[in-house]
C-alpha atoms as a PDB file:
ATOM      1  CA  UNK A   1     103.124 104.217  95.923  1.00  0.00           C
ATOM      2  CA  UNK A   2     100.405 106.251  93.814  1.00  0.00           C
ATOM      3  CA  UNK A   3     103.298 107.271  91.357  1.00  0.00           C
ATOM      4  CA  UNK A   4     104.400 103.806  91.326  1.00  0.00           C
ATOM      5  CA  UNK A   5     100.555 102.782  90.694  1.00  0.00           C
ATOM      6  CA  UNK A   6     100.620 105.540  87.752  1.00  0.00           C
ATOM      7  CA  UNK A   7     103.857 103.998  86.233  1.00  0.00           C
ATOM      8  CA  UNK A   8     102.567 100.341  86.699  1.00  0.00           C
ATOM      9  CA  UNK A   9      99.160 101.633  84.796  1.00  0.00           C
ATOM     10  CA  UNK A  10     100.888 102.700  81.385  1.00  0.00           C
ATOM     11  CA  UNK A  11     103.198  99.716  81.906  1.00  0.00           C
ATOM     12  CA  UNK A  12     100.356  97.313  82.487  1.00  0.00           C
ATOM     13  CA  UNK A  13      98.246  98.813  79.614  1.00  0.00           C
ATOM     14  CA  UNK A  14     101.115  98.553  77.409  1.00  0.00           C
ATOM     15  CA  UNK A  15     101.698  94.957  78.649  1.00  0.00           C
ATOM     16  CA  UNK A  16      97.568  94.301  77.832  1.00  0.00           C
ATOM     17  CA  UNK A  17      96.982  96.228  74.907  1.00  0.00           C
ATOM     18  CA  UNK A  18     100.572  96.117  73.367  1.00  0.00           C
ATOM     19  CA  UNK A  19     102.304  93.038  73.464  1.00  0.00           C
ATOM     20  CA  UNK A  20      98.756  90.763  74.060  1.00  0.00           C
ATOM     21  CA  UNK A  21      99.691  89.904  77.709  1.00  0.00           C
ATOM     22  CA  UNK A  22      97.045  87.990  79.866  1.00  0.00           C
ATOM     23  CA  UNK A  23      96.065  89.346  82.984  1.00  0.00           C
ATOM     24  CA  UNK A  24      97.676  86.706  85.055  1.00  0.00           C
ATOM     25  CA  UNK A  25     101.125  87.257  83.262  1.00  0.00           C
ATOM     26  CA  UNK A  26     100.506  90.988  83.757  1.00  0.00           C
ATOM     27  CA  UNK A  27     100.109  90.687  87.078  1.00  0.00           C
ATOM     28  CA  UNK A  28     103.125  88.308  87.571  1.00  0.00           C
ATOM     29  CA  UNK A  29     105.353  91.417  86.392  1.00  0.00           C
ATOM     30  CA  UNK A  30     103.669  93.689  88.893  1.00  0.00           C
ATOM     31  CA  UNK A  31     104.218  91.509  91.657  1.00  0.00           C
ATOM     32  CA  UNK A  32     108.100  91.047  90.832  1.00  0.00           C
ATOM     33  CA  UNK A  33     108.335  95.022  90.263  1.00  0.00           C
ATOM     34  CA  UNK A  34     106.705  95.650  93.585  1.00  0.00           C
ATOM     35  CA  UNK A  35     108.905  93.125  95.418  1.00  0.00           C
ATOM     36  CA  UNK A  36     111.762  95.001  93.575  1.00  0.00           C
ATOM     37  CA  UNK A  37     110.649  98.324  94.924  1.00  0.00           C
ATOM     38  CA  UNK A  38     109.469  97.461  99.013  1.00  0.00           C
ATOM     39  CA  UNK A  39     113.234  95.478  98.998  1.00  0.00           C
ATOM     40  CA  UNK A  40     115.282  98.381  97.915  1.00  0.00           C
ATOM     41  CA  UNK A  41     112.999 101.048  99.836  1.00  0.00           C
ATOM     42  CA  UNK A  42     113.561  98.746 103.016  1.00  0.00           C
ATOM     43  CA  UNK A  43     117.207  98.514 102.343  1.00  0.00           C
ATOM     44  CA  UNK A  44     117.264 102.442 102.842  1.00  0.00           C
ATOM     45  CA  UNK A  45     115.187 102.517 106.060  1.00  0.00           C
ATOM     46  CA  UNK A  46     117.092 103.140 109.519  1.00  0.00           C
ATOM     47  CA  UNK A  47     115.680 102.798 113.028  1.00  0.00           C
ATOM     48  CA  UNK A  48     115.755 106.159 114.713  1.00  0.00           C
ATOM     49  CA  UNK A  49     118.196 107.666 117.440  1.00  0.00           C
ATOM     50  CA  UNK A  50     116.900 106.778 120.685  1.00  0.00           C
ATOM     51  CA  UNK A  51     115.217 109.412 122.222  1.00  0.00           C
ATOM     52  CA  UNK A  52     113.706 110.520 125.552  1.00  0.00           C
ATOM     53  CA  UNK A  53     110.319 109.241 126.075  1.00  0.00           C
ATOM     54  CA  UNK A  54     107.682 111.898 126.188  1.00  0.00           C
ATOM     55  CA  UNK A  55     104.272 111.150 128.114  1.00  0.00           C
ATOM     56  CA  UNK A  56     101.735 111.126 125.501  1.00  0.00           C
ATOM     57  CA  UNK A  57      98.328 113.191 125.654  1.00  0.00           C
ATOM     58  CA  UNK A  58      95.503 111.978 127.832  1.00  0.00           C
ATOM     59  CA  UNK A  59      92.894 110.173 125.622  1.00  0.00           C
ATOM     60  CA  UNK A  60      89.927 112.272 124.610  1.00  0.00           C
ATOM     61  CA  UNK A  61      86.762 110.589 125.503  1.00  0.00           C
ATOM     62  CA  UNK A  62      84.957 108.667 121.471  1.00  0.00           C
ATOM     63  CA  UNK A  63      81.788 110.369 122.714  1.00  0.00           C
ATOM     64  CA  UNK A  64      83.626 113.674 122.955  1.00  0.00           C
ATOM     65  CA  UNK A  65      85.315 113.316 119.738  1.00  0.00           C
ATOM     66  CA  UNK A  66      82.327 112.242 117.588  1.00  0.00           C
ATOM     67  CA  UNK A  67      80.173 115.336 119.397  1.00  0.00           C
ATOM     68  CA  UNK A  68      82.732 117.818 119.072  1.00  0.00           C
ATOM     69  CA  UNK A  69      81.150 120.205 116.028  1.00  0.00           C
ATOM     70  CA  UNK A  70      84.501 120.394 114.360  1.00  0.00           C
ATOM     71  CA  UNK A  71      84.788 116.771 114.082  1.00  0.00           C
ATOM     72  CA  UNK A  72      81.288 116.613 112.811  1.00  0.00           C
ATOM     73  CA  UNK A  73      81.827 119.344 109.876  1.00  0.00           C
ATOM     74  CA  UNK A  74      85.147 117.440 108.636  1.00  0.00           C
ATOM     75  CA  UNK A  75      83.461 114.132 108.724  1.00  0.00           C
ATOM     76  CA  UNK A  76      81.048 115.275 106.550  1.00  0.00           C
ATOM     77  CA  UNK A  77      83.314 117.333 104.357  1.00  0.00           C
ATOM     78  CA  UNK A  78      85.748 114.287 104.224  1.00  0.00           C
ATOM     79  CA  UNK A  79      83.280 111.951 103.155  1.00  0.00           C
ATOM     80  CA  UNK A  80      81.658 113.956 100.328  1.00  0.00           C
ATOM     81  CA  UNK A  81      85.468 114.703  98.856  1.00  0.00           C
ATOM     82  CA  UNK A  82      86.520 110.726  99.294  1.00  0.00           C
ATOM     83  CA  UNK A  83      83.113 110.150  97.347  1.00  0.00           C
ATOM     84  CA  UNK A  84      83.666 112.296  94.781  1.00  0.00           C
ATOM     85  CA  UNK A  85      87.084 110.944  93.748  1.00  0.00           C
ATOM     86  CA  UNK A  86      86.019 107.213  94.773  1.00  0.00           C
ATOM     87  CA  UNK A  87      82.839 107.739  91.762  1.00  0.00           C
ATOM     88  CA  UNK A  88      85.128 109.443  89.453  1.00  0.00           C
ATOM     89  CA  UNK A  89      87.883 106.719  89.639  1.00  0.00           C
ATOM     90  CA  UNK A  90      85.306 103.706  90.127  1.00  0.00           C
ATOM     91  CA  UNK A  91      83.851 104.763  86.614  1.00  0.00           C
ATOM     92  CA  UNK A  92      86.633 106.303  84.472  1.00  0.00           C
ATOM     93  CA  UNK A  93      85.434 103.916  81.904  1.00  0.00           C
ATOM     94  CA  UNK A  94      81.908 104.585  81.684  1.00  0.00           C
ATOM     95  CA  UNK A  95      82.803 108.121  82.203  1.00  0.00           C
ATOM     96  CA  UNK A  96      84.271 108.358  78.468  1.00  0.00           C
ATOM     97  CA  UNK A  97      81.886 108.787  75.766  1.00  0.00           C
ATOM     98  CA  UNK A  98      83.925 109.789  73.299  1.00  0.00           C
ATOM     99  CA  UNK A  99      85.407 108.214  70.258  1.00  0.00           C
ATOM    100  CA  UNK A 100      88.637 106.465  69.552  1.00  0.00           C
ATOM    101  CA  UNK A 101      90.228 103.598  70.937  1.00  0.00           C
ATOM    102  CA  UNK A 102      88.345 103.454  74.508  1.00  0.00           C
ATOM    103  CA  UNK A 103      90.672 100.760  75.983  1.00  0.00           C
ATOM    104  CA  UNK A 104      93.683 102.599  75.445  1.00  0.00           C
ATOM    105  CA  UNK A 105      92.266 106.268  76.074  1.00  0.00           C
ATOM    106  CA  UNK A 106      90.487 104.679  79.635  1.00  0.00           C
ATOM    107  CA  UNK A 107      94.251 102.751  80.423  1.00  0.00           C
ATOM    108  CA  UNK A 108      96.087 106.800  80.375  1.00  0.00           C
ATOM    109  CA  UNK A 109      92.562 107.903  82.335  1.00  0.00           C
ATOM    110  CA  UNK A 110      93.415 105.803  85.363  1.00  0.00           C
ATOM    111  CA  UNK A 111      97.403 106.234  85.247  1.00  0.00           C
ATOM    112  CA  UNK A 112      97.055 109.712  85.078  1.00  0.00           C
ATOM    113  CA  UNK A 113      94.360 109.495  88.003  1.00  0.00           C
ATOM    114  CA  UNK A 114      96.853 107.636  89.658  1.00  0.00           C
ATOM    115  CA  UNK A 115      99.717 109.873  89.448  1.00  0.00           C
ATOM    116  CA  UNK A 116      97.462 113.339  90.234  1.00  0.00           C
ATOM    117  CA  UNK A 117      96.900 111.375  93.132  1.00  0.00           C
ATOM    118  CA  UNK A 118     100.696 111.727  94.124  1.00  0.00           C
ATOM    119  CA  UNK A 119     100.656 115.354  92.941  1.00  0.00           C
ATOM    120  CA  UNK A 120      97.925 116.417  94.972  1.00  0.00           C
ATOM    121  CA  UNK A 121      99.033 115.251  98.395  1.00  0.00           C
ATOM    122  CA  UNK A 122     102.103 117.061  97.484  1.00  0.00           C
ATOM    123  CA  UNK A 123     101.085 120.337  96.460  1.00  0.00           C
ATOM    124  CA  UNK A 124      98.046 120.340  99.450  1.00  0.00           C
ATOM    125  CA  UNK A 125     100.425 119.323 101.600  1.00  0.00           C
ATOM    126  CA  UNK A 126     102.471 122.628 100.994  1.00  0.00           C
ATOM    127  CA  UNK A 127      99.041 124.904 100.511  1.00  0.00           C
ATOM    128  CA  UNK A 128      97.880 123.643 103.980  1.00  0.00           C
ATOM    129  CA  UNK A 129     101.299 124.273 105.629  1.00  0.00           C
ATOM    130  CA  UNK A 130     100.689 128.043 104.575  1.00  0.00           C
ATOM    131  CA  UNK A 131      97.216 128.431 105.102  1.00  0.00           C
ATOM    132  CA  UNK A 132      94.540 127.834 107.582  1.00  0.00           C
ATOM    133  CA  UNK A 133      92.875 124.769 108.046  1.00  0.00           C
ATOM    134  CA  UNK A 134      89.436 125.869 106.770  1.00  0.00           C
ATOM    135  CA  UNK A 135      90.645 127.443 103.731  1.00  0.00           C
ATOM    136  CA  UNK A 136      92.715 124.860 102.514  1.00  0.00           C
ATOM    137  CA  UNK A 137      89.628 122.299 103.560  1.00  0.00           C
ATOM    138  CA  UNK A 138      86.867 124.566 101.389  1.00  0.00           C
ATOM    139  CA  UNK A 139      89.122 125.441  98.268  1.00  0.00           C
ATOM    140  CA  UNK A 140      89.724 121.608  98.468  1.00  0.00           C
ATOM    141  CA  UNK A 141      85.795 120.895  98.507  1.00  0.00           C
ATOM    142  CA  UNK A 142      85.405 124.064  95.769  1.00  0.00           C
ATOM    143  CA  UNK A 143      87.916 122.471  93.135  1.00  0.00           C
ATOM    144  CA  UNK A 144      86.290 119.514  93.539  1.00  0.00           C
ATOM    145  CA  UNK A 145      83.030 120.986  92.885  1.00  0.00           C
ATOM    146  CA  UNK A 146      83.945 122.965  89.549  1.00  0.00           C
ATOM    147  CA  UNK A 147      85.825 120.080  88.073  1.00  0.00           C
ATOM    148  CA  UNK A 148      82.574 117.889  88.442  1.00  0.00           C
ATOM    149  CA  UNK A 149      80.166 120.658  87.568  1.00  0.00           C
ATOM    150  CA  UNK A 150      82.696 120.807  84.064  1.00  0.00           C
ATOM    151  CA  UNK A 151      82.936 117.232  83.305  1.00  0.00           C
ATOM    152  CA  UNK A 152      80.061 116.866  81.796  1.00  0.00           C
ATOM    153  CA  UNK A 153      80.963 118.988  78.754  1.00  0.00           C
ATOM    154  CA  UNK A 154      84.811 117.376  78.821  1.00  0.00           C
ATOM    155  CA  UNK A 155      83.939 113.656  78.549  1.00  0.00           C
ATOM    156  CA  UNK A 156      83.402 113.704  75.132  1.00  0.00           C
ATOM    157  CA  UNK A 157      87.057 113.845  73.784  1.00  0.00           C
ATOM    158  CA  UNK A 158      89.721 112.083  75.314  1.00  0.00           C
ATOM    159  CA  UNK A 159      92.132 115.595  75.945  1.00  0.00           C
ATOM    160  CA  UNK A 160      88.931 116.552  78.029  1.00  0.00           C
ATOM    161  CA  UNK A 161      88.850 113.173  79.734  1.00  0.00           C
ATOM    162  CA  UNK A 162      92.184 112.798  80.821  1.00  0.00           C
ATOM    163  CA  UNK A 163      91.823 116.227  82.118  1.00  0.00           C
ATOM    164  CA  UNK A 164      88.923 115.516  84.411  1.00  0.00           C
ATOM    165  CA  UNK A 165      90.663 112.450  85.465  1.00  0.00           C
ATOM    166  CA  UNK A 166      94.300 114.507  86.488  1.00  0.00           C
ATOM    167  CA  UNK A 167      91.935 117.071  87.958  1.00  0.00           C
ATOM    168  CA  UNK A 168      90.199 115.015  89.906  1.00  0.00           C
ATOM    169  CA  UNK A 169      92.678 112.404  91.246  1.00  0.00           C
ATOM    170  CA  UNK A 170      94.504 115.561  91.838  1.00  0.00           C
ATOM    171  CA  UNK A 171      92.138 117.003  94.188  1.00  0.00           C
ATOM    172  CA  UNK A 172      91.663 113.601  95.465  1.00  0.00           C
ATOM    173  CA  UNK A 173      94.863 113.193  96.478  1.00  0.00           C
ATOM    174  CA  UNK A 174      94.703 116.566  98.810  1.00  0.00           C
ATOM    175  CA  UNK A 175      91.429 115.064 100.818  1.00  0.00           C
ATOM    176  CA  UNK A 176      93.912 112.480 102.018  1.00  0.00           C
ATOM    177  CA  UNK A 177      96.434 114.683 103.432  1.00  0.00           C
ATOM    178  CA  UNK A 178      94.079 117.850 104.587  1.00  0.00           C
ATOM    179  CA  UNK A 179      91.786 116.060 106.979  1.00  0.00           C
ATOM    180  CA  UNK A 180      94.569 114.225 109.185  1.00  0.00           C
ATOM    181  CA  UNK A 181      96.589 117.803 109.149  1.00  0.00           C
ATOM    182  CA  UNK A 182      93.136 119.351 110.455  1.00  0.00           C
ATOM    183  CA  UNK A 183      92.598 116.800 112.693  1.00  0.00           C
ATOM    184  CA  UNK A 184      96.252 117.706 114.196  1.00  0.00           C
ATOM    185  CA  UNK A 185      95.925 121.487 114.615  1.00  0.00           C
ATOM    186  CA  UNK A 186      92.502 120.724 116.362  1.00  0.00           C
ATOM    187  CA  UNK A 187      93.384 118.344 118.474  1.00  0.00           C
ATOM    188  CA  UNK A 188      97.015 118.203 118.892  1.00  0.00           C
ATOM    189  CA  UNK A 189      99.450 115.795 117.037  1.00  0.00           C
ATOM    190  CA  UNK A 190      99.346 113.534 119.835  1.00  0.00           C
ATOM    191  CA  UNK A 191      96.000 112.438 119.703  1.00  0.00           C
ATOM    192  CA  UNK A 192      96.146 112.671 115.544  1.00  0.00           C
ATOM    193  CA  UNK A 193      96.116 108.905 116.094  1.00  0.00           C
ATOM    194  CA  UNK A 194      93.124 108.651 117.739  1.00  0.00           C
ATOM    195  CA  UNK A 195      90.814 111.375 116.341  1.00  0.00           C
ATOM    196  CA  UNK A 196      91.394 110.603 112.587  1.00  0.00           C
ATOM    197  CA  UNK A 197      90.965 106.693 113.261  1.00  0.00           C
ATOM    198  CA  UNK A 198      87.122 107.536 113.598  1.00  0.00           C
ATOM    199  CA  UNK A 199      87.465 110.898 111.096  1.00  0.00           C
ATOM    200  CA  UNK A 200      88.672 107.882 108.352  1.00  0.00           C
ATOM    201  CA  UNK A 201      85.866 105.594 109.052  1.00  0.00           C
ATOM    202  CA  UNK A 202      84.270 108.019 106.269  1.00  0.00           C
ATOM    203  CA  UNK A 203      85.425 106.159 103.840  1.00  0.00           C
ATOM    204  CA  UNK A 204      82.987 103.278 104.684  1.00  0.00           C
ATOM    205  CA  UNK A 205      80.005 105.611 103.629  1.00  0.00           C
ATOM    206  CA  UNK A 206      82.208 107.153 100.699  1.00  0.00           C
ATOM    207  CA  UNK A 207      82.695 103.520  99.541  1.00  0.00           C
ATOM    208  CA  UNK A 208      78.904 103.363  98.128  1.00  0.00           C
ATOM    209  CA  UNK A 209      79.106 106.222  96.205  1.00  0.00           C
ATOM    210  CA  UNK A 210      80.530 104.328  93.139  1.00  0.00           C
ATOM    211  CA  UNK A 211      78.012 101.910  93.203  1.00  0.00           C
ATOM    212  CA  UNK A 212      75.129 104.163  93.581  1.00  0.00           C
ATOM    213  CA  UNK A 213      76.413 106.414  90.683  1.00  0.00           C
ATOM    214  CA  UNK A 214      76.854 103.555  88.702  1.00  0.00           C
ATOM    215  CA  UNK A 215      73.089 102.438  89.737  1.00  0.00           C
ATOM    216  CA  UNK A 216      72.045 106.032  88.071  1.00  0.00           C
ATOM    217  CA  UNK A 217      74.264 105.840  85.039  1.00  0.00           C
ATOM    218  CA  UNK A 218      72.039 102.157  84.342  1.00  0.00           C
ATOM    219  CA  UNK A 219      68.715 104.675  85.243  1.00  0.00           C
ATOM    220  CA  UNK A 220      70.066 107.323  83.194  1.00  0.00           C
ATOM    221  CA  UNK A 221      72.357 106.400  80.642  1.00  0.00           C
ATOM    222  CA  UNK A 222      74.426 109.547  81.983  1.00  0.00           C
ATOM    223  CA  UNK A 223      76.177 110.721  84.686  1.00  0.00           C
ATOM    224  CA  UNK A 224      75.352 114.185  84.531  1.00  0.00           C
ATOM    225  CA  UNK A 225      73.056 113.927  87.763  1.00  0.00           C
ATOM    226  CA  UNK A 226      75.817 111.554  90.152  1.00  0.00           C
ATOM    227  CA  UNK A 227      78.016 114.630  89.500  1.00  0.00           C
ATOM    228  CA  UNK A 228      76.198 117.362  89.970  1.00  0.00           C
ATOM    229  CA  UNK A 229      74.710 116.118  93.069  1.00  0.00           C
ATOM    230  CA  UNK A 230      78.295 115.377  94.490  1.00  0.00           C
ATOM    231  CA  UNK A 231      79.088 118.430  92.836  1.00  0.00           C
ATOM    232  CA  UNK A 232      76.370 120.285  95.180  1.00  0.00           C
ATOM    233  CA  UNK A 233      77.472 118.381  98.465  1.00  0.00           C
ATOM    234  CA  UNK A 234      80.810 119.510  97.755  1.00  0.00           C
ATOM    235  CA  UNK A 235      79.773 122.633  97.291  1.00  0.00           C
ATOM    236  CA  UNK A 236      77.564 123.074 100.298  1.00  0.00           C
ATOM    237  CA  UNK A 237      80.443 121.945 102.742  1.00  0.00           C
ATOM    238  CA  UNK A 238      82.844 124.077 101.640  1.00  0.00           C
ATOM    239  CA  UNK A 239      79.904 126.894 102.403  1.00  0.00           C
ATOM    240  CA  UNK A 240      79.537 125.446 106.246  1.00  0.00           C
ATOM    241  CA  UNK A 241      83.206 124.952 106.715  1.00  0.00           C
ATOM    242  CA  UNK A 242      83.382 128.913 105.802  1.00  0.00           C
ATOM    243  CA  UNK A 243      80.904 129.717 108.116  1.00  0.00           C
ATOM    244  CA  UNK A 244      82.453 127.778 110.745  1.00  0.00           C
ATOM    245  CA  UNK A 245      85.914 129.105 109.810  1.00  0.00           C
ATOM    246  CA  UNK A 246      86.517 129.329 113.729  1.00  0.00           C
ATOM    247  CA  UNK A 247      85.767 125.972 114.888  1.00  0.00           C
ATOM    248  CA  UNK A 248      87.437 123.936 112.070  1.00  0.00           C
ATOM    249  CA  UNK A 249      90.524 126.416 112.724  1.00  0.00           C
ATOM    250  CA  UNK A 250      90.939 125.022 115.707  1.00  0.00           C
ATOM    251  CA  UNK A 251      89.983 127.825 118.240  1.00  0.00           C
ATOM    252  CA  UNK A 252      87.482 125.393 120.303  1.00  0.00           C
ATOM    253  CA  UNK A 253      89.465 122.399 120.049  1.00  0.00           C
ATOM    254  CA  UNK A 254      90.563 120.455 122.760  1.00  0.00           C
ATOM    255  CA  UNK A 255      94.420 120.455 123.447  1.00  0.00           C
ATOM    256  CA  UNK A 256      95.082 120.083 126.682  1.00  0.00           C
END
C-alpha cells in the first residue's frame, strides 16, 4: 500500500499540477484505482489448509506488560522514531526552503517519502532477521538521528530535500516493522497480539509531534530546533537500548 501511495503521489501531482485537475476529480481517480487494486489483490487471496488447533499462550497480565522494563524502553524508543517521521512527513512542505517550483519539488518530497516507506520495512525487515533485537532497534534510532541532525544544511536545494525525505520515510518505514518483531522475540509470537496492541498506542503521543513542531517553526521561522531535539531523543534511546542490550534482547522476557 505505501508503494501504491508513492505511485498515486506522482500520479496525483501530475493530475494537479499537470493537466489542472481539481481535487475532487483527483480524488475520483484514486478511488477507482484503489478499488482496481483491493479487487484484483482479493481475487488472489485463498483461505488456508485447515490445520490442527494449537492452544494459544496464557494472557500476560496489562499491569505486567506495561511494568515490564523492556516494554518500557521500546515504548519510549517507538514513540520518539514514529515522531520523528510523523514531523518530517507532517511538514515536508514547510520543510523546503529552497528555490524552484515548490509545488512540484514538495509533490516528489512526499511520493518519495511514501515509497522509502515501503523500502524500509523491507530492508529492516531482513537486517532484524539477522541481527539482534537491540541492534537493529538503536541503529534504527541512530539513522534517524544523523539524518535529522543533517537536514538542516540539505533543505535548501531540492536534491537535498528529496534526500532527507527518502531517508527519512526510509527509516520510518523500519520503526513499523522492528518494534512488533521485538515485541515477538520478547514475549513470544503468541502474545505479539497482545503486547504490541499497548506498545502501538505510542502513536497517540507521537501524533502531537507535528503539531508542536509546526507550533515552533511559527516561533521560529525554522525548524532547526524540532529536529535537533527529536534528533537528541533519538539519540538518547538508542544509548539506553545499548545499555540495556540484555533486556530488550529478550533474556528477561516472559515466555512461558
Amino acid at each position: 500500500l505505501c508503494a501504491v501511495a508513492g505511485g498515486l503521489c506522482f500520479g496525483g501531482g501530475w493530475l494537479l499540477a499537470g493537466m489542472g485537475k481539481t481535487p475532487f476529480e483527483t480524488f475520483f481517480v484514486f478511488g477507482l484505482i484503489f478499488m482496481a487494486t483491493v479487487a484484483l489483490a482479493g481475487a488472489t487471496m485463498r483461505f488456508p489448509e485447515a490445520r490442527a488447533l494449537q492452544h494459544s499462550a496464557t494472557p500476560v497480565k496489562i499491569t505486567e506488560i506495561l511494568t515490564h522494563p523492556s516494554f518500557r524502553i521500546l515504548y519510549g524508543a517507538m514513540f520518539t522514531g514514529l515522531a520523528a517521521g510523523f514531523a518530517v512527513n507532517a511538514n515536508l512542505k514547510e520543510l523546503y526552503h529552497g528555490g524552484g517550483d515548490a509545488v512540484r519539488i514538495g509533490i516528489m518530497a512526499v511520493s518519495l517519502f511514501a515509497l522509502a516507506n515501503a523500502a524500509g520495512r523491507i530492508v529492516w525487515g531482513i537486517i532484524f532477521d539477522r541481527v539482534g533485537s537491540a541492534t537493529a532497534v538503536q541503529a534504527n534510532l541512530f539513522c534517524q538521528a544523523l539524518v535529522l541532525l543533517a537536514a538542516p544544511t540539505m533543505l535548501g536545494s531540492p536534491l537535498g530535500f528529496w534526500a532527507v525525505a527518502v531517508l527519512t520515510g526510509f527509516n520510518y518505514g523500519g520503526v513499523l516493522v522492528i518494534y512488533v518483531s521485538s515485541a515477538a522475540r520478547c514475549w513470544g509470537a503468541k502474545r505479539v497480539g497482545q503486547v504490541y496492541g499497548w506498545l502501538f498506542s505510542s502513536n497517540i503521543p507521537a501524533s502531537l509531534s507535528p503539531i508542536l513542531a509546526g507550533m515552533l517553526f511559527d516561533a521560529l521561522h525554522s525548524f532547526t530546533l524540532p529536529l535537533a531535539s527529536l534528533a537528541g531523543l533519538l539519540m538518547f534511546f538508542a544509548v539506553l537500548i545499548h545499555l540495556r542490550r540484555d533486556i530488550i534482547n529478550g533474556s528477561s522476557s516472559i515466555k512461558a
